[in-house]
Structures are given as C-alpha cells and as structure tokens.
PDB file of N, CA and C in Angstrom:
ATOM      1  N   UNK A   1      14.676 -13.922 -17.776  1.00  0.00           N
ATOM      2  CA  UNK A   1      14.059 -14.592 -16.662  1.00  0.00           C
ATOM      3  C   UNK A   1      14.805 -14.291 -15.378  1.00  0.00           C
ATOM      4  N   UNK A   2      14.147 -14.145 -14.443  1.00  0.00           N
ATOM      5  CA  UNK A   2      14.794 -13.865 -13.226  1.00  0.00           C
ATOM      6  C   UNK A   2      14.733 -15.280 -11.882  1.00  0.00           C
ATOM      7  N   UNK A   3      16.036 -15.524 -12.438  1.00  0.00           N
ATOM      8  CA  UNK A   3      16.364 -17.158 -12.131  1.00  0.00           C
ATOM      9  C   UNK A   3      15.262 -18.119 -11.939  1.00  0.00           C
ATOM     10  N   UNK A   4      14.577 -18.376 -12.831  1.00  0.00           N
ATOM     11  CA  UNK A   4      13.860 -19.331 -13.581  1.00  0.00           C
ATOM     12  C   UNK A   4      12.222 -18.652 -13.234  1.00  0.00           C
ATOM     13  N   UNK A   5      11.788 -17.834 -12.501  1.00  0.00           N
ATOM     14  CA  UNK A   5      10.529 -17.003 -12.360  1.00  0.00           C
ATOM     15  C   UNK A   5       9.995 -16.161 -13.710  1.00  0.00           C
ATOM     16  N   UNK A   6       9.180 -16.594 -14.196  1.00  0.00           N
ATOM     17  CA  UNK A   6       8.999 -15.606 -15.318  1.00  0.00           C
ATOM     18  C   UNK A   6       7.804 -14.939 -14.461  1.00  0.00           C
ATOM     19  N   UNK A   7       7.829 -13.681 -15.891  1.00  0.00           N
ATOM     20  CA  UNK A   7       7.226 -12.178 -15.388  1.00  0.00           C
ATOM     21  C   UNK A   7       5.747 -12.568 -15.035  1.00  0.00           C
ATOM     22  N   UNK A   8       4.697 -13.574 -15.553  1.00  0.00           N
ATOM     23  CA  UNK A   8       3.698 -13.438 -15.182  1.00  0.00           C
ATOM     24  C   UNK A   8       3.340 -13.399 -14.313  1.00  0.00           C
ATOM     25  N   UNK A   9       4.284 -14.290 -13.674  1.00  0.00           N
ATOM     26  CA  UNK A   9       3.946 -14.818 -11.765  1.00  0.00           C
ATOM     27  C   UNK A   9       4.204 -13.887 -11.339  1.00  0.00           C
ATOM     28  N   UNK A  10       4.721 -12.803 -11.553  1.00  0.00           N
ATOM     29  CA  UNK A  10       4.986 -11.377 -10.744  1.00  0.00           C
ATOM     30  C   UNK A  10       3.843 -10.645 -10.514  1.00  0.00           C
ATOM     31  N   UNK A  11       3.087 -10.562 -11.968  1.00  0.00           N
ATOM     32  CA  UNK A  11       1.713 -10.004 -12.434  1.00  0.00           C
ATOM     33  C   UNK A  11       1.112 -10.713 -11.818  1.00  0.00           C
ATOM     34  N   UNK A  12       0.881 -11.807 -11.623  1.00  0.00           N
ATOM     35  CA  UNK A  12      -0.206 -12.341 -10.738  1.00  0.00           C
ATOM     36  C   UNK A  12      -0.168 -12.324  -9.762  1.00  0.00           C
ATOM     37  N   UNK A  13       0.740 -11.950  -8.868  1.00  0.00           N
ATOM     38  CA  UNK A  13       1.031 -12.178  -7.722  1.00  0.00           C
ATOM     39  C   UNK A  13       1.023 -10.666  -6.750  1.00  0.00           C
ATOM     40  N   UNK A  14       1.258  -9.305  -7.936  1.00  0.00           N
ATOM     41  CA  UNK A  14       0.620  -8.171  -7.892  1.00  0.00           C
ATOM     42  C   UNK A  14      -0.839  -7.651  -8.020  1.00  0.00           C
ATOM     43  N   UNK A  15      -0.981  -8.564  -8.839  1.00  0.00           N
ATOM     44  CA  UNK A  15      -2.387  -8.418  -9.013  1.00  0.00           C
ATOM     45  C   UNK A  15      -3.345  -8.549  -8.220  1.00  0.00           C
ATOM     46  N   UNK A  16      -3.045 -10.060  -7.472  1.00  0.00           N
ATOM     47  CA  UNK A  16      -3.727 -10.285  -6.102  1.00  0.00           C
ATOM     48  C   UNK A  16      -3.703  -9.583  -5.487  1.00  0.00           C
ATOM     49  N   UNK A  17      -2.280  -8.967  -4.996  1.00  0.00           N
ATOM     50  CA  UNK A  17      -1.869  -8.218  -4.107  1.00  0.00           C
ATOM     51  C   UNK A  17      -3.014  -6.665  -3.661  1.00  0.00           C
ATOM     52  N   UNK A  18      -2.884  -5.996  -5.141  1.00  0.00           N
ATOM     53  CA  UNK A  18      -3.930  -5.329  -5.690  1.00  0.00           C
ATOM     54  C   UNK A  18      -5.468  -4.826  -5.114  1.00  0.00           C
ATOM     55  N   UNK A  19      -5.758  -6.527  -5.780  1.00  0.00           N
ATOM     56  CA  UNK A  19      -7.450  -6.607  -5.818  1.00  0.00           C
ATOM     57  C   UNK A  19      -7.361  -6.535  -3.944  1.00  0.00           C
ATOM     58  N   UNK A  20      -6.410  -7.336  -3.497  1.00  0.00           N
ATOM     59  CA  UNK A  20      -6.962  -7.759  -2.032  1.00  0.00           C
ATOM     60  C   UNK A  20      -7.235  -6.236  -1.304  1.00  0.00           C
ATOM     61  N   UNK A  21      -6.104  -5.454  -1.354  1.00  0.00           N
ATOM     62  CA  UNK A  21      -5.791  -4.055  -0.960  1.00  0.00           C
ATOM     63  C   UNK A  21      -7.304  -3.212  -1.168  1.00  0.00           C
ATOM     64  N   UNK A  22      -7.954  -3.191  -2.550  1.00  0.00           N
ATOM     65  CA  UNK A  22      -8.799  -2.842  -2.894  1.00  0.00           C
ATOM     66  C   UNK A  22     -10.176  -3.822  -2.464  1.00  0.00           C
ATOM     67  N   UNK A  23     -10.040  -4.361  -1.773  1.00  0.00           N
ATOM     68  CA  UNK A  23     -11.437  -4.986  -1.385  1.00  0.00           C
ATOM     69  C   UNK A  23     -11.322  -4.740   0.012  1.00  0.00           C
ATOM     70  N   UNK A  24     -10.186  -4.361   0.517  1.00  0.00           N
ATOM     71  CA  UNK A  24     -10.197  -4.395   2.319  1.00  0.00           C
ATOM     72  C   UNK A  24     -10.135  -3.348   2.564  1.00  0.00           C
ATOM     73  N   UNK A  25     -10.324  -1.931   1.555  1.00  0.00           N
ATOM     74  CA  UNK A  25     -10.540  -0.867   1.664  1.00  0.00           C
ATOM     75  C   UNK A  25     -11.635  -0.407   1.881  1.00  0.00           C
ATOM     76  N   UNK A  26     -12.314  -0.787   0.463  1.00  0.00           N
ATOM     77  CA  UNK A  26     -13.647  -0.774   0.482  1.00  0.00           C
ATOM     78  C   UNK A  26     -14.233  -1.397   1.431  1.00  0.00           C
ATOM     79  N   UNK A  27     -14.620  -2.454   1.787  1.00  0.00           N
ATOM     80  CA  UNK A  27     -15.162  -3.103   2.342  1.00  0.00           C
ATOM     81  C   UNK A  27     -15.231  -3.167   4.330  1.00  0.00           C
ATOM     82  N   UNK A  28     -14.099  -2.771   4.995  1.00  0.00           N
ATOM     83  CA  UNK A  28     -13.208  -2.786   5.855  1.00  0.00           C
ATOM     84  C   UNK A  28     -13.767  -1.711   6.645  1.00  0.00           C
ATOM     85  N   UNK A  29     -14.273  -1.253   7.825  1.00  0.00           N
ATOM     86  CA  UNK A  29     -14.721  -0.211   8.768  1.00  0.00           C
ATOM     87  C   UNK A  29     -13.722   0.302   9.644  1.00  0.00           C
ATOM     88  N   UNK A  30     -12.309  -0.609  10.333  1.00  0.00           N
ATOM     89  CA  UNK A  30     -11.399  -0.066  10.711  1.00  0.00           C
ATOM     90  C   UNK A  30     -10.435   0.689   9.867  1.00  0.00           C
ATOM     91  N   UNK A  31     -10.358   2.054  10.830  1.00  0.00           N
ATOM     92  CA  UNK A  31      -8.959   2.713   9.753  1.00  0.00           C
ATOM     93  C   UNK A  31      -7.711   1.838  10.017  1.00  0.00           C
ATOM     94  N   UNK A  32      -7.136   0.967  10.391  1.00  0.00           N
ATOM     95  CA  UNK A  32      -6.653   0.914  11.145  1.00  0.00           C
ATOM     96  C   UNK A  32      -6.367  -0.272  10.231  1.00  0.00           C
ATOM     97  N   UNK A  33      -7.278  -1.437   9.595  1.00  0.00           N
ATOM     98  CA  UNK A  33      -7.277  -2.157   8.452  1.00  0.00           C
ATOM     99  C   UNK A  33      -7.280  -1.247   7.393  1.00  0.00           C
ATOM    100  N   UNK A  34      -7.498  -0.213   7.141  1.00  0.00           N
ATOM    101  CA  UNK A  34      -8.135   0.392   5.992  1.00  0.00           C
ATOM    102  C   UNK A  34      -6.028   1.044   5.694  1.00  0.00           C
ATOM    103  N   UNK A  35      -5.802   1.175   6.469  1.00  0.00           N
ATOM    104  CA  UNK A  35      -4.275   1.635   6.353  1.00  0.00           C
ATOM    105  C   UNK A  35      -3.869   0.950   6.582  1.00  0.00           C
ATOM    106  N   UNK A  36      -4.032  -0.396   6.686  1.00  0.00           N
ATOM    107  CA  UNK A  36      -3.390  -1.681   5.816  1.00  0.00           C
ATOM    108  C   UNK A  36      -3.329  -1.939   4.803  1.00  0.00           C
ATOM    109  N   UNK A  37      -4.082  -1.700   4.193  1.00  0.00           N
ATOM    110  CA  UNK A  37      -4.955  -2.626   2.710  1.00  0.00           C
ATOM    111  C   UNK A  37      -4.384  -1.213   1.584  1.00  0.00           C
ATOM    112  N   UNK A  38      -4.144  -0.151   2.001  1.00  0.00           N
ATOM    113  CA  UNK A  38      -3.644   1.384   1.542  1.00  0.00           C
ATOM    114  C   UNK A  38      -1.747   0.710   1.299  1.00  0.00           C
ATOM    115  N   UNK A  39      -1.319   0.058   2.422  1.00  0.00           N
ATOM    116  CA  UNK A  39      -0.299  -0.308   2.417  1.00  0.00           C
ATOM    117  C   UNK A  39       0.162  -1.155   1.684  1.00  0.00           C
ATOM    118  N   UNK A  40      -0.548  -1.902   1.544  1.00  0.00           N
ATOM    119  CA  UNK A  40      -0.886  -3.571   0.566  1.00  0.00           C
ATOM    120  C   UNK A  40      -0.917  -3.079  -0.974  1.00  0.00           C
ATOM    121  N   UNK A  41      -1.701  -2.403  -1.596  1.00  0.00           N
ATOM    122  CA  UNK A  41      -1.551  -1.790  -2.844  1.00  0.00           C
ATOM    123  C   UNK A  41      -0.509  -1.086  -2.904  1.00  0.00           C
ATOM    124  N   UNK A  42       0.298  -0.647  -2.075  1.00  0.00           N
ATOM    125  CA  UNK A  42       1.660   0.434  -2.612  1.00  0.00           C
ATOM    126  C   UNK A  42       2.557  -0.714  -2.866  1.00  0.00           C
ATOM    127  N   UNK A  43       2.987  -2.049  -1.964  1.00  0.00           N
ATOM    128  CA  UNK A  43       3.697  -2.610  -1.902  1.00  0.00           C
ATOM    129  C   UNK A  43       3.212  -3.737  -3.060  1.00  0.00           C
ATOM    130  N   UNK A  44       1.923  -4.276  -4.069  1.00  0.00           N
ATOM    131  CA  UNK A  44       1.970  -4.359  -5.190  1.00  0.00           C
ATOM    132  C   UNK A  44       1.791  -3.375  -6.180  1.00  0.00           C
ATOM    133  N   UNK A  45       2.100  -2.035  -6.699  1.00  0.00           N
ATOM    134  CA  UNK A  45       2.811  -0.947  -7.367  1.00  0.00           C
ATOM    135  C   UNK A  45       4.621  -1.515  -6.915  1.00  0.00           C
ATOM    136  N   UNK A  46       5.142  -1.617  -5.842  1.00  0.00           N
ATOM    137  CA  UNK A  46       6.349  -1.840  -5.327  1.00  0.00           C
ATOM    138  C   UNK A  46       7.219  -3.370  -6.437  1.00  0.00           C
ATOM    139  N   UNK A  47       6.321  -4.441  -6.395  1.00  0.00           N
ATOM    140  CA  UNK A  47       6.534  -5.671  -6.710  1.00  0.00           C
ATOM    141  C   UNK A  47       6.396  -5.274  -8.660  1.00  0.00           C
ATOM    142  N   UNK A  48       5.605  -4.788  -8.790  1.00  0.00           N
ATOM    143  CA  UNK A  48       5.351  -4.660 -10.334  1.00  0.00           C
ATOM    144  C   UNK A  48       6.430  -3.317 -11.337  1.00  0.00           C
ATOM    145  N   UNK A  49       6.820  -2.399 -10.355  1.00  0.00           N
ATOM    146  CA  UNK A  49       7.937  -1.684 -10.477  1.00  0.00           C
ATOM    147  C   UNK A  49       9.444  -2.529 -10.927  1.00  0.00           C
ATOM    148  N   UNK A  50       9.728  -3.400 -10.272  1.00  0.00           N
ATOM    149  CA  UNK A  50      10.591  -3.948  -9.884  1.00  0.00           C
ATOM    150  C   UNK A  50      10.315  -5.071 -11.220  1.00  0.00           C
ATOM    151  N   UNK A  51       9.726  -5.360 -11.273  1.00  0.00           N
ATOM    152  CA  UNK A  51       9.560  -6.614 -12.059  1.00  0.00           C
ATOM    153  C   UNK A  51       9.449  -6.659 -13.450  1.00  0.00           C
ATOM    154  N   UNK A  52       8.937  -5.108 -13.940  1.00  0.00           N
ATOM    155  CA  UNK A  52       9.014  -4.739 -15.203  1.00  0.00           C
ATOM    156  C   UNK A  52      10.470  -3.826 -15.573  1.00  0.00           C
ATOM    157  N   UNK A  53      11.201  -3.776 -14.624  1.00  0.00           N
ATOM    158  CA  UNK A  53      12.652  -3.324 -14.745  1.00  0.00           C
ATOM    159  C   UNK A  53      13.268  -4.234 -14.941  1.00  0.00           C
ATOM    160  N   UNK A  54      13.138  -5.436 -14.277  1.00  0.00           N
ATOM    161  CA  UNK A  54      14.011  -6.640 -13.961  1.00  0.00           C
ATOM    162  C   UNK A  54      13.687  -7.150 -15.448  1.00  0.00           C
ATOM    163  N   UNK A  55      12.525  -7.346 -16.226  1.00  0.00           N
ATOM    164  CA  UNK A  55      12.644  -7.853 -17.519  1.00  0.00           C
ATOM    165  C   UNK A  55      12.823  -6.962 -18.856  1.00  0.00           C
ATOM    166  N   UNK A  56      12.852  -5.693 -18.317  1.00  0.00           N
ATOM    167  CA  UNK A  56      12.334  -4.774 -19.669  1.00  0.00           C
ATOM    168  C   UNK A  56      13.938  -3.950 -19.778  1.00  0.00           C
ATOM    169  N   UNK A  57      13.985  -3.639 -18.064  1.00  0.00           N
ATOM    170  CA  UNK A  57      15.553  -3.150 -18.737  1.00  0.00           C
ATOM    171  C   UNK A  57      16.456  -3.801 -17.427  1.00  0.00           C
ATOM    172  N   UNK A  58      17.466  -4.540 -17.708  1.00  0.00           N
ATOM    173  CA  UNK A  58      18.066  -5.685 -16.800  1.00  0.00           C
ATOM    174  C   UNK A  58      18.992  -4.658 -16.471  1.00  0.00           C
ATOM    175  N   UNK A  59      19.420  -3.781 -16.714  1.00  0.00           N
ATOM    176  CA  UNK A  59      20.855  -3.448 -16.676  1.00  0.00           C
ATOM    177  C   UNK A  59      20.948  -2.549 -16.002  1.00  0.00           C
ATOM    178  N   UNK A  60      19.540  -1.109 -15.733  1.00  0.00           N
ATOM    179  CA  UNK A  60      19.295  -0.308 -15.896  1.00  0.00           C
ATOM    180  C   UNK A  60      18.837  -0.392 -13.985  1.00  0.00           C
ATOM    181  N   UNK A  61      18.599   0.613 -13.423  1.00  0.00           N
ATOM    182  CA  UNK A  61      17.802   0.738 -12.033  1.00  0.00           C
ATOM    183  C   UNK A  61      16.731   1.433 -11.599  1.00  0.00           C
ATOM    184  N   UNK A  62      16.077   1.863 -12.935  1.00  0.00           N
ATOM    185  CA  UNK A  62      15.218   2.761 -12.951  1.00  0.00           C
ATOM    186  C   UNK A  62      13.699   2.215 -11.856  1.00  0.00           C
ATOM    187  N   UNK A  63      13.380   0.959 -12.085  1.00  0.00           N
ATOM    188  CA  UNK A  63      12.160   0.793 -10.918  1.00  0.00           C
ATOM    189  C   UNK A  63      12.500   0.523  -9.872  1.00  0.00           C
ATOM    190  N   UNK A  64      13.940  -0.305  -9.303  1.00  0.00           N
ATOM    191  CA  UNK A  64      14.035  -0.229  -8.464  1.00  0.00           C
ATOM    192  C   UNK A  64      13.958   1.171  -7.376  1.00  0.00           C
ATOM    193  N   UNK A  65      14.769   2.374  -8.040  1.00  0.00           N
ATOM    194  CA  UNK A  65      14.250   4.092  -7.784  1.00  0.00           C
ATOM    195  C   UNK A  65      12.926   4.576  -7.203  1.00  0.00           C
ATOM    196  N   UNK A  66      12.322   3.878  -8.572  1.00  0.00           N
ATOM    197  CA  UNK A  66      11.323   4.328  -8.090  1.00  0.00           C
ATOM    198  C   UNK A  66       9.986   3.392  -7.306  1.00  0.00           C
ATOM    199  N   UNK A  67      10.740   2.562  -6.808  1.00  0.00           N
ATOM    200  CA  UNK A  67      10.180   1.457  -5.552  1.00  0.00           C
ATOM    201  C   UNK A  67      10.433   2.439  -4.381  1.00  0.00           C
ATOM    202  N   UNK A  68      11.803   2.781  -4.275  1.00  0.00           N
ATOM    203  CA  UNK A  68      12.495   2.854  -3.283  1.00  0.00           C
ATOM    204  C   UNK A  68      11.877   4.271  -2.854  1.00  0.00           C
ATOM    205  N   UNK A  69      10.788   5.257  -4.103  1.00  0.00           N
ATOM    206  CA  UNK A  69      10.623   6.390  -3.612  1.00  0.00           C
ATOM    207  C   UNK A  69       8.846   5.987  -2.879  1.00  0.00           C
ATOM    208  N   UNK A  70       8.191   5.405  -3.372  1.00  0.00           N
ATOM    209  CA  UNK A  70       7.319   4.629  -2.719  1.00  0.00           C
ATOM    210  C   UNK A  70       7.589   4.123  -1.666  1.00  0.00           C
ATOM    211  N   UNK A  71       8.373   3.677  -1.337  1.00  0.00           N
ATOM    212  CA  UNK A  71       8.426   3.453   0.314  1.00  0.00           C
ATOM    213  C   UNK A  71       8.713   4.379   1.214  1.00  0.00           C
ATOM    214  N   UNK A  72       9.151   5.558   0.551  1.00  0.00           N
ATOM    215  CA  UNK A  72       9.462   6.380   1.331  1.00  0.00           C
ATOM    216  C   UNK A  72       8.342   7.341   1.313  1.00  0.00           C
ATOM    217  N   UNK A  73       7.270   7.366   0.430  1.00  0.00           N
ATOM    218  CA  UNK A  73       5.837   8.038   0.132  1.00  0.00           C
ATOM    219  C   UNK A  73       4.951   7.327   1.423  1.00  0.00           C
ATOM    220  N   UNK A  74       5.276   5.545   1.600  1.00  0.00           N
ATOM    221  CA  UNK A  74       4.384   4.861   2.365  1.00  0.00           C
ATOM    222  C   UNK A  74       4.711   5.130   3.696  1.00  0.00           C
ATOM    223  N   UNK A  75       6.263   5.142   4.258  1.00  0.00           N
ATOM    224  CA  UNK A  75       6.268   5.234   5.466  1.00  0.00           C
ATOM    225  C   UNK A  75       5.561   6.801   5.827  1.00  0.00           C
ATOM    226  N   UNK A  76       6.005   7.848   5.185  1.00  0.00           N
ATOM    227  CA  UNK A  76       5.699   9.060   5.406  1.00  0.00           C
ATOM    228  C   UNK A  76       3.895   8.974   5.811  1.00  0.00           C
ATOM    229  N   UNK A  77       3.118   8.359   4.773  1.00  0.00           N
ATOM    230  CA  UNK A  77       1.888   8.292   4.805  1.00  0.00           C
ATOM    231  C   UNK A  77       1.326   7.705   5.924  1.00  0.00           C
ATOM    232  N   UNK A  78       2.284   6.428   6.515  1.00  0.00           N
ATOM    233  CA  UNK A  78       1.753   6.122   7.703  1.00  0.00           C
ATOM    234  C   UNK A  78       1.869   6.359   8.730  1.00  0.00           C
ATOM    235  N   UNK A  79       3.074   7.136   8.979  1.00  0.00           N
ATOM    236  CA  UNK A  79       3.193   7.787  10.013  1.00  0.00           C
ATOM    237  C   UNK A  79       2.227   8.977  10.222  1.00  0.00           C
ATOM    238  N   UNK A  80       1.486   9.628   9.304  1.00  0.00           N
ATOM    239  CA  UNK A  80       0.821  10.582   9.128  1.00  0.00           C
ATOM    240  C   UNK A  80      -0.611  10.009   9.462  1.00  0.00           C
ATOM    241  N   UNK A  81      -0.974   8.763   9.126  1.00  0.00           N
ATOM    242  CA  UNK A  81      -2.275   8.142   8.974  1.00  0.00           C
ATOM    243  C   UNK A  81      -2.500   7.699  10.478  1.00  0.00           C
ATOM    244  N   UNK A  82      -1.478   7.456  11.370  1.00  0.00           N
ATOM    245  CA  UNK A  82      -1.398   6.989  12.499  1.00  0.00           C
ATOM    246  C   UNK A  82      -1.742   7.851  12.983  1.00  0.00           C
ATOM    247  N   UNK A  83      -0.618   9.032  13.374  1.00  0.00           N
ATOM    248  CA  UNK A  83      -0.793  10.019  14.125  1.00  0.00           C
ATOM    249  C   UNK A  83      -2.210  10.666  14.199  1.00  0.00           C
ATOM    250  N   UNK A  84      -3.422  10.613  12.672  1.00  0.00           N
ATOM    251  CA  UNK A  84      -4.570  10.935  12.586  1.00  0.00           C
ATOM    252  C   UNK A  84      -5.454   9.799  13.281  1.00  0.00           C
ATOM    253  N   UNK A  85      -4.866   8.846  13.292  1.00  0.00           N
ATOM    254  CA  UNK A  85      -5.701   7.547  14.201  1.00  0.00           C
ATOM    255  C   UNK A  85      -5.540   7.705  15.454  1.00  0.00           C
ATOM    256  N   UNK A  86      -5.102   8.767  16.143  1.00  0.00           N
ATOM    257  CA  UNK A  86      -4.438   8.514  17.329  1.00  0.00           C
ATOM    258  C   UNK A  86      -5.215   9.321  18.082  1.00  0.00           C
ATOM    259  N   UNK A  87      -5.131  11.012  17.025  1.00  0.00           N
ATOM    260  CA  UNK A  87      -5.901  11.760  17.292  1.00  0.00           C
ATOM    261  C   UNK A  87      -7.448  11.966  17.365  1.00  0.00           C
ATOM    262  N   UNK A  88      -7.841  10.816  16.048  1.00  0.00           N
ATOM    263  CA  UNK A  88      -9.095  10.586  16.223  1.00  0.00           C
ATOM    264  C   UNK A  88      -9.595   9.482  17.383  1.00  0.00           C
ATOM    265  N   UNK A  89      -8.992   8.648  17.588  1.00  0.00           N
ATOM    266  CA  UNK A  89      -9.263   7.873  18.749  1.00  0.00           C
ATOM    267  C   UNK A  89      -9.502   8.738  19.906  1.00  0.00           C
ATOM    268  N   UNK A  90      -8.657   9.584  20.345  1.00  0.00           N
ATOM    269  CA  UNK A  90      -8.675  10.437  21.340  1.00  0.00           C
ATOM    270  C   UNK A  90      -9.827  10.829  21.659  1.00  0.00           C
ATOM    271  N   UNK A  91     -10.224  11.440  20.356  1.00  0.00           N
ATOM    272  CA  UNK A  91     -11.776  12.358  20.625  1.00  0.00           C
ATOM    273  C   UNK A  91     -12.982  11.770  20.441  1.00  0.00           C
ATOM    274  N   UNK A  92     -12.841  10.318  19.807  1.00  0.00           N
ATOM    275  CA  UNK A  92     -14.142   9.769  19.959  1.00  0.00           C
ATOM    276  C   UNK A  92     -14.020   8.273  20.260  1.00  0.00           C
ATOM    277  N   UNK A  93     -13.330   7.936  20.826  1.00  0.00           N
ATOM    278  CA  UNK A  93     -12.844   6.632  21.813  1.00  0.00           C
ATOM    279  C   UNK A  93     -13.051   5.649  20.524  1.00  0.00           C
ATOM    280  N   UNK A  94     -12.935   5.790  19.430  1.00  0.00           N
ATOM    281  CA  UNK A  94     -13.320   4.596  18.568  1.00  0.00           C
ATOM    282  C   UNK A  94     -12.164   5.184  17.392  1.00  0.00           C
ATOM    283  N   UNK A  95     -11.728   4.134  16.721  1.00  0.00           N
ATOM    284  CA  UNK A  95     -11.411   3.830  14.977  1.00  0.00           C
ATOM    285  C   UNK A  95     -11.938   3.038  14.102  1.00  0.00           C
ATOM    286  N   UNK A  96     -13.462   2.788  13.790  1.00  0.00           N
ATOM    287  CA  UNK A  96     -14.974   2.519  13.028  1.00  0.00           C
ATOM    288  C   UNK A  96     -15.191   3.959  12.353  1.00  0.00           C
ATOM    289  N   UNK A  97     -14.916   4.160  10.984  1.00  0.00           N
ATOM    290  CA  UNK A  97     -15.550   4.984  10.369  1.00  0.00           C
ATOM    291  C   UNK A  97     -16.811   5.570  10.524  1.00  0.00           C
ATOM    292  N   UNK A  98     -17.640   4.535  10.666  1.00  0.00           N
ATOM    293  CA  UNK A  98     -18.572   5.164  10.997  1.00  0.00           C
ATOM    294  C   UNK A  98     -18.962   5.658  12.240  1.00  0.00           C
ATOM    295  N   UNK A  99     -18.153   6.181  13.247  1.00  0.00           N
ATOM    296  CA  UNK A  99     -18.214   6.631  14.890  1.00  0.00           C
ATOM    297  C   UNK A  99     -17.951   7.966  14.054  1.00  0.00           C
ATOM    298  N   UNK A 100     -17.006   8.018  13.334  1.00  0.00           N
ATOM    299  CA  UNK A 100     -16.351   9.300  12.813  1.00  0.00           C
ATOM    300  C   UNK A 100     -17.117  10.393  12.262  1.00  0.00           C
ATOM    301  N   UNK A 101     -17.735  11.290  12.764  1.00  0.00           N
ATOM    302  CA  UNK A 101     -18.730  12.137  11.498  1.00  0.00           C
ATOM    303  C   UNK A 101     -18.228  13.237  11.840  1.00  0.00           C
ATOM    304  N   UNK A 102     -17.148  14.019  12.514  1.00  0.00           N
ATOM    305  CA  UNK A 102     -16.409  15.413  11.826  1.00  0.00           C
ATOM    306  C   UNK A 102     -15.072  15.495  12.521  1.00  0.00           C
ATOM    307  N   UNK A 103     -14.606  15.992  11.839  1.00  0.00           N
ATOM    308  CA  UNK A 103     -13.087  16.363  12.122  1.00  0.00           C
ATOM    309  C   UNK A 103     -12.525  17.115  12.742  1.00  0.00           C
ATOM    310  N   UNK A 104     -13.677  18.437  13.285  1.00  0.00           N
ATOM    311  CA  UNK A 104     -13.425  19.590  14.270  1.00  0.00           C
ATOM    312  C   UNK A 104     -13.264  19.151  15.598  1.00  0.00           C
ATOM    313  N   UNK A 105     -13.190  20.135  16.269  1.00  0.00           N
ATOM    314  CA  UNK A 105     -13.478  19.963  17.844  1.00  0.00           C
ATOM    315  C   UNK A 105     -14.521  20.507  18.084  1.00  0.00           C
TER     316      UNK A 105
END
C-alpha cells in the first residue's frame, strides 16, 4: 500500500483521467483543447505507470523511467503541436478544425 492508498483508487482515478482526455478529443473543435485532452491521457498513462511500479515492484524504478520518458515525449509533442497552432493560426486566422481544410500554402 502506498501509505494507506490502495491501487484501485489509482485505476480509477486514471481511468477518469483517460475517458475525459478521450471525450475532449473527440468531441472538442479547438486544437488548442484538443492538445489538452492529448495531454490529459499521457499524464493518466503517467499516473498508472507509476502506480503499477509502486505496487508490483516497490524496490525497483522501472515506471517511474518510464513516466519520466513520457514527459519528455509530451513536452516535445507540445511544443511541436503549438508551433503547428501558431502556424496554422497565421494562415487562416482561426484554431476550429473545421476552418482548417489544407495544410499547403
């Protein structure tokens, strides 16, 4: 137990994390939310990493690793996702998917 928290509440609490990420994706017309909710699911993968290390192997640092390489996958991604928001704003004064219909100039 990780001072008196057991593992389910982790799972559930990823899980939410999850579904929410995945409904504000789908659902969501700003990129801008939409690379939120992209963010929101890495960071429950992040919580559930961590949590099945913390009970499965206590001793060991193996999810924390590989948390720590996920965040470094997420910042990379958003800095990348931005810079494409930035650029697309530029050229069509909007971030609404649907303003968006090509990628050329």
């Amino acid at each position: 137990m990780l001072y008196g928290i057991r593992l389910e509440y982790f799972l559930i609490l990823a899980t939410l994390m999850f579904f929410v990420g995945i409904y504000g994706f789908l659902t969501r017309r700003n990129l801008i939310t939409m690379l939120m909710s992209v963010e929101l699911i890495l960071n429950a993968v992040n919580i559930q990493f961590v949590a099945f290390n913390r009970y499965l192997f206590p001793d060991k640092l193996e999810g924390h690793f590989f948390s720590l390489i996920v965040v470094a996958v997420a910042a990379a991604e958003a800095a990348v996702a931005i810079a494409i928001i930035i650029n697309i704003y530029r050229h069509f004064t909007s971030i609404n998917v649907e303003d968006v219909d090509e990628m050329k100039y």
